[in-house]
PDB file of N, CA and C in Angstrom:
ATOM      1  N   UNK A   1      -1.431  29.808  -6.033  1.00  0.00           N
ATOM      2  CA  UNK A   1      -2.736  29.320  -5.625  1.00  0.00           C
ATOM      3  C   UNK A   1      -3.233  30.196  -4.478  1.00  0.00           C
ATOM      4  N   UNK A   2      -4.613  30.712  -4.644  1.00  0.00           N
ATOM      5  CA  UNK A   2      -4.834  31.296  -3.647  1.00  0.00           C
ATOM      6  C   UNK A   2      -5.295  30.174  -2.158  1.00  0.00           C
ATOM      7  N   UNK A   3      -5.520  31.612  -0.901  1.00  0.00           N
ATOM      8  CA  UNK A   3      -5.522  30.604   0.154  1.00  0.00           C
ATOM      9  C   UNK A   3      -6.861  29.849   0.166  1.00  0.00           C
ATOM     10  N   UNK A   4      -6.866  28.975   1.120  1.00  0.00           N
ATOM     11  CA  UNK A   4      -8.176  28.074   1.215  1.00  0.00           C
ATOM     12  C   UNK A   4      -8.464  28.027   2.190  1.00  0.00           C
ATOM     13  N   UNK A   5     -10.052  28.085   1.885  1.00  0.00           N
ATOM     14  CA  UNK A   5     -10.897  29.223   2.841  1.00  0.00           C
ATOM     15  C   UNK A   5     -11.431  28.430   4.188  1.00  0.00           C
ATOM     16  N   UNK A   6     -12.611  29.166   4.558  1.00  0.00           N
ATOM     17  CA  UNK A   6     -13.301  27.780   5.813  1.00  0.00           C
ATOM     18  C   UNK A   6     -14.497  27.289   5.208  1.00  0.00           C
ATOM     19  N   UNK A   7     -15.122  27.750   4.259  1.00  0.00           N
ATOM     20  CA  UNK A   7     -15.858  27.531   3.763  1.00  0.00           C
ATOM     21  C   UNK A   7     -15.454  25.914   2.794  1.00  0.00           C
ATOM     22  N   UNK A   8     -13.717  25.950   2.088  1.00  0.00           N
ATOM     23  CA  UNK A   8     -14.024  24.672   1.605  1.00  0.00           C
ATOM     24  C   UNK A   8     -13.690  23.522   2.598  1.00  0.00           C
ATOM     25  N   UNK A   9     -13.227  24.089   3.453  1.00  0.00           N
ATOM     26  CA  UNK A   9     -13.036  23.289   4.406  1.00  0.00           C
ATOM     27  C   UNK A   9     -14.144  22.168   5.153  1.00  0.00           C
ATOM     28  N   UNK A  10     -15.129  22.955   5.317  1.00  0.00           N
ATOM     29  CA  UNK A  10     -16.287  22.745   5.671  1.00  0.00           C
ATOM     30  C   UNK A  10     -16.648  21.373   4.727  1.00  0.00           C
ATOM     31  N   UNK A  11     -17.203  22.434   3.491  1.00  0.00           N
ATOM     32  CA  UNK A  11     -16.786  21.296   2.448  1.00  0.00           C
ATOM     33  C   UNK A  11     -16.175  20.242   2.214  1.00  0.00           C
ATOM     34  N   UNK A  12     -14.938  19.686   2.345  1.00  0.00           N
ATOM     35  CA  UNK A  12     -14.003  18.647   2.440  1.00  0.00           C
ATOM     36  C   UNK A  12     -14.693  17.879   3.644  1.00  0.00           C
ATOM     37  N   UNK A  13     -14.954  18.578   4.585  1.00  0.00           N
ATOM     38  CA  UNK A  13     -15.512  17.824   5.737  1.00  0.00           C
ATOM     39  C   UNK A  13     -16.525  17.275   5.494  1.00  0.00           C
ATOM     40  N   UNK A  14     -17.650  17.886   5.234  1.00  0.00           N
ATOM     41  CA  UNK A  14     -19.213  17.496   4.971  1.00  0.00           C
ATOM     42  C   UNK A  14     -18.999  16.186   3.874  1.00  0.00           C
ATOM     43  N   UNK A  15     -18.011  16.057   2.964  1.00  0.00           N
ATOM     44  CA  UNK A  15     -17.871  15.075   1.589  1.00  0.00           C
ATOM     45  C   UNK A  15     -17.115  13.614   2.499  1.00  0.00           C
ATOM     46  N   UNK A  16     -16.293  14.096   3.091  1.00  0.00           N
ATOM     47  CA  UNK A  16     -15.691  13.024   3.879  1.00  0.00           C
ATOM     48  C   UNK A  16     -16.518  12.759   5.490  1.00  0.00           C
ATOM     49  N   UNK A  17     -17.799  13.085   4.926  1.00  0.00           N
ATOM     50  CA  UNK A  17     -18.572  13.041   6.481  1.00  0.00           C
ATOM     51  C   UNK A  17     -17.997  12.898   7.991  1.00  0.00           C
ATOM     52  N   UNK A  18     -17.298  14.559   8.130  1.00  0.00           N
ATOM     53  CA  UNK A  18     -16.658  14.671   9.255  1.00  0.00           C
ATOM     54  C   UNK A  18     -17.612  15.676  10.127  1.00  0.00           C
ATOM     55  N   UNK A  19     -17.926  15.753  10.998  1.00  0.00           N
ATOM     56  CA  UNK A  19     -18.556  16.530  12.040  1.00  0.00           C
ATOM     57  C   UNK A  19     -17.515  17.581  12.850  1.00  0.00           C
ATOM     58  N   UNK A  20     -17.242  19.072  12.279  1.00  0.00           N
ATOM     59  CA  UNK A  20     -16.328  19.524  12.854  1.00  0.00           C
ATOM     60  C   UNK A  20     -16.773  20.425  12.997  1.00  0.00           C
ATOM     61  N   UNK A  21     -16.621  21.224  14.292  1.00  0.00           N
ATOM     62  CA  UNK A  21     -16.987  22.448  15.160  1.00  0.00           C
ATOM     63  C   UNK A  21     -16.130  23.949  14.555  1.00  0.00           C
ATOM     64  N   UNK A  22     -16.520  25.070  14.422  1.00  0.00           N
ATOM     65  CA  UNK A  22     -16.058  26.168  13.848  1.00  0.00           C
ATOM     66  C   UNK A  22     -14.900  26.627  14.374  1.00  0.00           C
ATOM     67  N   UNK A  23     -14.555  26.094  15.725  1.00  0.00           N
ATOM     68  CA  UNK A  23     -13.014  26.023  15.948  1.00  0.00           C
ATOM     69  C   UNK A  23     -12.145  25.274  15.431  1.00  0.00           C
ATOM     70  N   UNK A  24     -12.191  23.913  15.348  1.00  0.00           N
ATOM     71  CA  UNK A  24     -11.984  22.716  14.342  1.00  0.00           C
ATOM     72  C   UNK A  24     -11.592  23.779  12.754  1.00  0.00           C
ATOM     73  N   UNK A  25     -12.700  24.060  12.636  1.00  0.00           N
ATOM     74  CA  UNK A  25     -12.632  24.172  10.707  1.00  0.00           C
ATOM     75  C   UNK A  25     -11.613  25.579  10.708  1.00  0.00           C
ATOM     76  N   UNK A  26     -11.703  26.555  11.748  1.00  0.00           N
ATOM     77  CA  UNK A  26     -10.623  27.501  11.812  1.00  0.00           C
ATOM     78  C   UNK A  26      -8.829  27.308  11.883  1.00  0.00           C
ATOM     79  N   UNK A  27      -9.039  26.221  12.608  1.00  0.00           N
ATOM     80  CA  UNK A  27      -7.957  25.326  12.645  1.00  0.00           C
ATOM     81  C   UNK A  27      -7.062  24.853  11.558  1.00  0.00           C
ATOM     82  N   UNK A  28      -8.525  24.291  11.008  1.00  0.00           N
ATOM     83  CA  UNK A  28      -7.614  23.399  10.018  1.00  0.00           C
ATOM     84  C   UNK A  28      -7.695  23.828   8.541  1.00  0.00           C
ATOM     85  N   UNK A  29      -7.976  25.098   8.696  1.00  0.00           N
ATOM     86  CA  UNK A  29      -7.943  26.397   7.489  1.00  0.00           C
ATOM     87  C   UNK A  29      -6.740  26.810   7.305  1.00  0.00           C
ATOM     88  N   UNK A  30      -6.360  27.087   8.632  1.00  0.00           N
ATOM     89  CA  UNK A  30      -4.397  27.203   8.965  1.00  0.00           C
ATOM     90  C   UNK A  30      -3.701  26.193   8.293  1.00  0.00           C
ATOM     91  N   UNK A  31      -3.915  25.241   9.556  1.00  0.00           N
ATOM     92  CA  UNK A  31      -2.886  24.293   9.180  1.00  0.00           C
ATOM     93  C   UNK A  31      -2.836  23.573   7.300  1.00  0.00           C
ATOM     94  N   UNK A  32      -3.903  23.312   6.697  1.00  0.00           N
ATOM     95  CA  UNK A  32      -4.174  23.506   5.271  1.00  0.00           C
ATOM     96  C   UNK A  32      -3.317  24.386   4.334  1.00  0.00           C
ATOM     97  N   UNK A  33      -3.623  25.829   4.979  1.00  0.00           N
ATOM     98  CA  UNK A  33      -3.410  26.701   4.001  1.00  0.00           C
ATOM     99  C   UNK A  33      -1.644  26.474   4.190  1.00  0.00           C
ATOM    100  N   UNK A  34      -0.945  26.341   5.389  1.00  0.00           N
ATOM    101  CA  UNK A  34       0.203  26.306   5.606  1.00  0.00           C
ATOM    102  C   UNK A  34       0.747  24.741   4.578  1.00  0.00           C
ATOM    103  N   UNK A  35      -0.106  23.859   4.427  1.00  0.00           N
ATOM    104  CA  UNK A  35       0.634  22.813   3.702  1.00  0.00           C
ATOM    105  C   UNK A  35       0.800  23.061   2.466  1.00  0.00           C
ATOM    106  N   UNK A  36      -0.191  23.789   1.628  1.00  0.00           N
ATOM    107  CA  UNK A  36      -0.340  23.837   0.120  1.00  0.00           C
ATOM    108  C   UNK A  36       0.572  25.000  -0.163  1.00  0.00           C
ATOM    109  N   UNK A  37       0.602  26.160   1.118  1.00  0.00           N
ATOM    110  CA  UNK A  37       2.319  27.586   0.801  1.00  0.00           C
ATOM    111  C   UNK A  37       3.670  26.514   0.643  1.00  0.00           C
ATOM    112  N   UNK A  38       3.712  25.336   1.743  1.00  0.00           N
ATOM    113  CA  UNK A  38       5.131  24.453   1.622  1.00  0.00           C
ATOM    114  C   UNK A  38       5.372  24.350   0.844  1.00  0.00           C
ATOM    115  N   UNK A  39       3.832  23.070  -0.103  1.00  0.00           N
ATOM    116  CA  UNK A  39       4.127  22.338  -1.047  1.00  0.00           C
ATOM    117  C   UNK A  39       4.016  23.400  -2.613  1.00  0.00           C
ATOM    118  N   UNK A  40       3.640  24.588  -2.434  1.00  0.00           N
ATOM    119  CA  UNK A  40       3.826  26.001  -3.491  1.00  0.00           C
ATOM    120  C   UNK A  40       5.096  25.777  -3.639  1.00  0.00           C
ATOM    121  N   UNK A  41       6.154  26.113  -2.286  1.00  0.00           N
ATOM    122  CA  UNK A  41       7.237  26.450  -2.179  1.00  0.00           C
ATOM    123  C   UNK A  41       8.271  25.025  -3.119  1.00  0.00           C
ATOM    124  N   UNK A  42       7.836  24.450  -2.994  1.00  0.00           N
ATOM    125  CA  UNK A  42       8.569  23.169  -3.635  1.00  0.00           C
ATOM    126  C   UNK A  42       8.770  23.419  -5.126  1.00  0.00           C
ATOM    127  N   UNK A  43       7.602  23.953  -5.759  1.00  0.00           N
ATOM    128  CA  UNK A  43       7.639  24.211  -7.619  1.00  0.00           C
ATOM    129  C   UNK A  43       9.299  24.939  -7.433  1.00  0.00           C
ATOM    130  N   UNK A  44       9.711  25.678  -6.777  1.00  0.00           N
ATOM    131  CA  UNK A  44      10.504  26.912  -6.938  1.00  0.00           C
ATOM    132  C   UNK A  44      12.062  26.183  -7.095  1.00  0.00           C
ATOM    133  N   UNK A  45      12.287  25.116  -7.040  1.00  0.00           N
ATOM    134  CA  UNK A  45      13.374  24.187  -6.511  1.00  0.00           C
ATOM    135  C   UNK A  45      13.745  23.778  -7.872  1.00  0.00           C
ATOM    136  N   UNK A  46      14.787  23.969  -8.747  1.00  0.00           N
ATOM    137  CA  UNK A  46      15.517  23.585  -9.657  1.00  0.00           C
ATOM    138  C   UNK A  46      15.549  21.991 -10.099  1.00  0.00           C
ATOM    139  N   UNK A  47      14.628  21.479 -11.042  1.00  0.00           N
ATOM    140  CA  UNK A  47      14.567  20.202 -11.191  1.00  0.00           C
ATOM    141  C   UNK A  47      14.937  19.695 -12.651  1.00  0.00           C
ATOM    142  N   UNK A  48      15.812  20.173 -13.099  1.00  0.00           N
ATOM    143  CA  UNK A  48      15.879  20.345 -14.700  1.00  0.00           C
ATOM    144  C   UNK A  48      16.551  19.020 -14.943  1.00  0.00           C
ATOM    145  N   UNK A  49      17.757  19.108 -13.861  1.00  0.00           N
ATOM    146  CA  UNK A  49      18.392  17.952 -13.906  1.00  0.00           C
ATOM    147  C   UNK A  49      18.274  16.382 -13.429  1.00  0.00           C
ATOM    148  N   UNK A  50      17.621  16.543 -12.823  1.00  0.00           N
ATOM    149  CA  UNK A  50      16.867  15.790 -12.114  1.00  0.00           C
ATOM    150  C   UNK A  50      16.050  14.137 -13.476  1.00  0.00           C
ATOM    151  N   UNK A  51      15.918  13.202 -12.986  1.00  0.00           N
ATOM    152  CA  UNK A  51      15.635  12.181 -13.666  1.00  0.00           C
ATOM    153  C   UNK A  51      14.381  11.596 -13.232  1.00  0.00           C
ATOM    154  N   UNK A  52      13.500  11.601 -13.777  1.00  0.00           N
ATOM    155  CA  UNK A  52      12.073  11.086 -13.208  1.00  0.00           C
ATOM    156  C   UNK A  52      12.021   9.835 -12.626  1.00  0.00           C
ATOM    157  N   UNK A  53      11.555   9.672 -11.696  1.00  0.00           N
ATOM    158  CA  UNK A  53      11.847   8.610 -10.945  1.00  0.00           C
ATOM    159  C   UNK A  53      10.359   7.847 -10.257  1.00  0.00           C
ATOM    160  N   UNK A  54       9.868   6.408  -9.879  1.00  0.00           N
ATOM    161  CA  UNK A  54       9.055   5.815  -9.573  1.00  0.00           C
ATOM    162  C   UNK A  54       9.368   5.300  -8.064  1.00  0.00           C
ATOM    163  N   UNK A  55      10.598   5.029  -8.118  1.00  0.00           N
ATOM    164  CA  UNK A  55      11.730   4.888  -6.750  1.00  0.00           C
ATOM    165  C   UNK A  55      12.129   5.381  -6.114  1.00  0.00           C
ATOM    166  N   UNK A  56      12.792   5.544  -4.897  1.00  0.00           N
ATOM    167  CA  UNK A  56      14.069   6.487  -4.794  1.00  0.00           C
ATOM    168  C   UNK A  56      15.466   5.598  -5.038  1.00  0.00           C
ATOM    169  N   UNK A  57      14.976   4.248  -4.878  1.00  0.00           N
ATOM    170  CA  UNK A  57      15.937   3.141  -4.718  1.00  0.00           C
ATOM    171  C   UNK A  57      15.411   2.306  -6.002  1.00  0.00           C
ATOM    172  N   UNK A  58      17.238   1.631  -6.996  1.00  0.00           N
ATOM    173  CA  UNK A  58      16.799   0.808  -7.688  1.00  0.00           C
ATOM    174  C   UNK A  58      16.272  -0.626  -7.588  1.00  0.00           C
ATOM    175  N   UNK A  59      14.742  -0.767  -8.255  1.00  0.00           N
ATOM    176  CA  UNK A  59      14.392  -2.091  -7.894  1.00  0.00           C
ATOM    177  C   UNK A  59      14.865  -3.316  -8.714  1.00  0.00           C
ATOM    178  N   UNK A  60      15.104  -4.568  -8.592  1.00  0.00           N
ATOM    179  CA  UNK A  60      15.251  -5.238  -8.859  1.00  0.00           C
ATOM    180  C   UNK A  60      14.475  -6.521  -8.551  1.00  0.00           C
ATOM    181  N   UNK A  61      13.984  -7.362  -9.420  1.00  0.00           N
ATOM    182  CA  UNK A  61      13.858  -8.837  -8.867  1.00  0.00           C
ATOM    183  C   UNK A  61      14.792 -10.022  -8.535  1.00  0.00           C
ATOM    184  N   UNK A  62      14.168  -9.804  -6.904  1.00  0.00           N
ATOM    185  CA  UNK A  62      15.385 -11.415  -6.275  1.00  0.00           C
ATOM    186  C   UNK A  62      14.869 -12.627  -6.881  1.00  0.00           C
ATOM    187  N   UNK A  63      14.022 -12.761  -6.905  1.00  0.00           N
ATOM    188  CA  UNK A  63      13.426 -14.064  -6.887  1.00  0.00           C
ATOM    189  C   UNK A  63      13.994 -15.306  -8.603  1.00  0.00           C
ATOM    190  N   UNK A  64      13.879 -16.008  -8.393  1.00  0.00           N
ATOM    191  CA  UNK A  64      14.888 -16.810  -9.379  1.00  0.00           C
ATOM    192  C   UNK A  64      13.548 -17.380 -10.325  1.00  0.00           C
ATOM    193  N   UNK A  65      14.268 -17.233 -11.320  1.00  0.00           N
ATOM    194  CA  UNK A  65      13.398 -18.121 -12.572  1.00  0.00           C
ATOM    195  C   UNK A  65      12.432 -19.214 -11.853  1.00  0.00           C
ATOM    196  N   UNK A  66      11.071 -18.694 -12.515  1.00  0.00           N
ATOM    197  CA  UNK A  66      10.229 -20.274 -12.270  1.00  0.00           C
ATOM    198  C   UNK A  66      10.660 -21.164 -13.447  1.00  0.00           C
ATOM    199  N   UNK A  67      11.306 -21.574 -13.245  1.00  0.00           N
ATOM    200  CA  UNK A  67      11.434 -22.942 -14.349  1.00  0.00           C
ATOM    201  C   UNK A  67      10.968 -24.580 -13.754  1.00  0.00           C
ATOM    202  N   UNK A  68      10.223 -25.388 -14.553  1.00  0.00           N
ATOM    203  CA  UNK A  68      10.069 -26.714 -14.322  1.00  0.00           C
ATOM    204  C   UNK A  68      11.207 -27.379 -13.956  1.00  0.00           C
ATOM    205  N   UNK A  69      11.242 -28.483 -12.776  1.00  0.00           N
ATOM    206  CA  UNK A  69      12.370 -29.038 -12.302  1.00  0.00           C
ATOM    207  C   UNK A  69      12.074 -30.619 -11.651  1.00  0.00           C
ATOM    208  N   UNK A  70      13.013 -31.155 -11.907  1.00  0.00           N
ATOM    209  CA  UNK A  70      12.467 -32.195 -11.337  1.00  0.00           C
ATOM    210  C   UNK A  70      12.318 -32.873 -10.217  1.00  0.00           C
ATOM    211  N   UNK A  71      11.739 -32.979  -9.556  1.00  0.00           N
ATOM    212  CA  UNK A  71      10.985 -33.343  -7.801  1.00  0.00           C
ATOM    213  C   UNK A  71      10.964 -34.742  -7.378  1.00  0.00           C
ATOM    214  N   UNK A  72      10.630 -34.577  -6.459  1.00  0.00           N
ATOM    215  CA  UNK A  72      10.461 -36.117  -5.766  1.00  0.00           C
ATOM    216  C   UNK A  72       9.612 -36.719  -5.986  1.00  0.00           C
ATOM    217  N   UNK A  73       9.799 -38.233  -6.412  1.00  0.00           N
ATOM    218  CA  UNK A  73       8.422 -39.113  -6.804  1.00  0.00           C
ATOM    219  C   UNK A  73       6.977 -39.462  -5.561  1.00  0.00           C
ATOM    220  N   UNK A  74       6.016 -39.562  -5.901  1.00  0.00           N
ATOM    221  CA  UNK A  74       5.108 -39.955  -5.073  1.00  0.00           C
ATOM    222  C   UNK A  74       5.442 -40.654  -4.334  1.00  0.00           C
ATOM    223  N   UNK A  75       5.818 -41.620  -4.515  1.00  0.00           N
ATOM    224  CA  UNK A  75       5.927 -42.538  -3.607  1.00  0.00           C
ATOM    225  C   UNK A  75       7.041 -42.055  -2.140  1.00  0.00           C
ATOM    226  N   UNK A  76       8.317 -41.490  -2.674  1.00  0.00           N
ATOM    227  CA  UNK A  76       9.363 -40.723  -2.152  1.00  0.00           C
ATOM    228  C   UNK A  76       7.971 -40.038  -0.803  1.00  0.00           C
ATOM    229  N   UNK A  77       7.822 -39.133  -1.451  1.00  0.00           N
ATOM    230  CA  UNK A  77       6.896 -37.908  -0.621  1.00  0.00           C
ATOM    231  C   UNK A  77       6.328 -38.450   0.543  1.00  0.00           C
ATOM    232  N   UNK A  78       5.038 -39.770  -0.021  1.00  0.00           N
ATOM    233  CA  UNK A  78       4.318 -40.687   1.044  1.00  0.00           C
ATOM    234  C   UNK A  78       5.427 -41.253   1.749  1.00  0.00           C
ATOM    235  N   UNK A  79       6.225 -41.921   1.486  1.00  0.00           N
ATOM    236  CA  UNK A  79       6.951 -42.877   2.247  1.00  0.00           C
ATOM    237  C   UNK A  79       6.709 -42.546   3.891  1.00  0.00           C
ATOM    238  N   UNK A  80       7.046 -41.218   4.074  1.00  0.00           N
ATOM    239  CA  UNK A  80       7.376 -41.424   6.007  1.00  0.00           C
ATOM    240  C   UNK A  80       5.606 -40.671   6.577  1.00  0.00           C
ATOM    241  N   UNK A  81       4.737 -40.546   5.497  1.00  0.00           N
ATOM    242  CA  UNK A  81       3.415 -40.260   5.789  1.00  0.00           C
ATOM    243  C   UNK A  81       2.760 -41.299   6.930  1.00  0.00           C
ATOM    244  N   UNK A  82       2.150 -40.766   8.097  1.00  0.00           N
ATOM    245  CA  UNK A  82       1.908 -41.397   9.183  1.00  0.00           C
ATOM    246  C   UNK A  82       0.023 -42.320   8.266  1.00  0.00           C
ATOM    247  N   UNK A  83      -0.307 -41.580   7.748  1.00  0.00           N
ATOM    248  CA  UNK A  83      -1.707 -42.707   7.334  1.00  0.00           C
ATOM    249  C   UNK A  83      -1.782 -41.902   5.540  1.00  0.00           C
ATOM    250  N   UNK A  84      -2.233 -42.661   4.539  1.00  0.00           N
ATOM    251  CA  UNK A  84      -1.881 -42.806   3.729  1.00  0.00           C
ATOM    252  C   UNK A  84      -2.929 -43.536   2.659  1.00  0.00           C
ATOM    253  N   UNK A  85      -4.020 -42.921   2.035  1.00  0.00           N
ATOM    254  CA  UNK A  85      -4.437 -43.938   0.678  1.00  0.00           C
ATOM    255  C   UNK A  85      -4.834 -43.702   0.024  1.00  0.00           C
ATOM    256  N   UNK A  86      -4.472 -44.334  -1.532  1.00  0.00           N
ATOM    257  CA  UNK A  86      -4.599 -44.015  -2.639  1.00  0.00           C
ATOM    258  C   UNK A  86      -3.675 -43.049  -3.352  1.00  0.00           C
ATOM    259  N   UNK A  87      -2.786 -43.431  -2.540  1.00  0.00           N
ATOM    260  CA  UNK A  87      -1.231 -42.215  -3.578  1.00  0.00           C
ATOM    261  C   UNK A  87      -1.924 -40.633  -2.736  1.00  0.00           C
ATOM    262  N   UNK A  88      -2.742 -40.413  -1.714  1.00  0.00           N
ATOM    263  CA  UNK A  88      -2.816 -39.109  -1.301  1.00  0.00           C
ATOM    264  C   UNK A  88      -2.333 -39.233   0.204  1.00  0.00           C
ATOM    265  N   UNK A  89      -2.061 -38.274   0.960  1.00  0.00           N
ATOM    266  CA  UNK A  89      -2.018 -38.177   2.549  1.00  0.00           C
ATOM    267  C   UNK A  89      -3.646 -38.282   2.871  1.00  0.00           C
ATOM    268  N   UNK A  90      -3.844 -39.026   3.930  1.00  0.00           N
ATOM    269  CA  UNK A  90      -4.917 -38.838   4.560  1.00  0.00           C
ATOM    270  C   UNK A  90      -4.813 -38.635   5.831  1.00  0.00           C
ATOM    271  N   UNK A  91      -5.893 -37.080   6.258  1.00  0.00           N
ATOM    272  CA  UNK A  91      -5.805 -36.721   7.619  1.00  0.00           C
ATOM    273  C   UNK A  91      -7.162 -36.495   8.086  1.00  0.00           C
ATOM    274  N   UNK A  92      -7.054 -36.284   9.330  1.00  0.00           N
ATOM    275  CA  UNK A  92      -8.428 -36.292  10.090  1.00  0.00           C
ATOM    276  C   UNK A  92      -9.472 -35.012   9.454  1.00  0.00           C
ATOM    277  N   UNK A  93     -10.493 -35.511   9.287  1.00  0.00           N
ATOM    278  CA  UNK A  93     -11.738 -34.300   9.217  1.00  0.00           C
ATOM    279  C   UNK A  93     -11.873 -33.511  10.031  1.00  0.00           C
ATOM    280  N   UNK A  94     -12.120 -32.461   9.319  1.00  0.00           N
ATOM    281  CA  UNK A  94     -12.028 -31.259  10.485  1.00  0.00           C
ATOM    282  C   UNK A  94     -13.490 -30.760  10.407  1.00  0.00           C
ATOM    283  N   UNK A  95     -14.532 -31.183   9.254  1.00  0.00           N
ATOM    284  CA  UNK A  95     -15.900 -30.331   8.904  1.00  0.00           C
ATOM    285  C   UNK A  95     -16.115 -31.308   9.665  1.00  0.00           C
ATOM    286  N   UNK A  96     -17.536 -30.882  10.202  1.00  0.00           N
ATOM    287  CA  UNK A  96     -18.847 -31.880  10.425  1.00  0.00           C
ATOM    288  C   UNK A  96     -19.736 -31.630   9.380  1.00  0.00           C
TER     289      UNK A  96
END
């Protein structure tokens, strides 16, 4: 890939509406062009063997079956409810 210039730089800036001064865009022409030689340098690295991966670590699910189970009766639940009616909890209003 060839290098990248100040001109797209500029560019990238103006699209991501950045306001950057011609020292700025000289700058970061460097530091740019130096990331995309790294990430060049990476193709060069022997990956044949290598296994495609989404991870680096295998995932698994903890979490346990939702299955239906059987719970505590209404009444159970209300029992130690401080105010209480119609089989629901009743608590103070909070709207006006």
């Amino acid at each position: 890939m060839s290098n990248i210039s100040k001109e797209q730089v500029k560019h990238v800036a103006h699209l991501a509406r950045l306001a950057i001064s011609e020292e700025e865009a000289e700058k970061m022409t460097k530091q740019l062009d130096a990331i995309i030689h790294y990430a060049e340098s990476l193709n060069e690295l022997n990956t044949d063997d290598v296994e495609p991966t989404t991870h680096v670590l295998d995932l698994k699910n903890v979490m346990r079956k939702d299955e239906p189970r059987k719970w505590i009766e209404k009444e159970d639940a209300l029992k130690n409810a401080p105010d209480k009616q119609d089989g629901q909890f009743r608590v103070p209003s909070i709207l006006e």
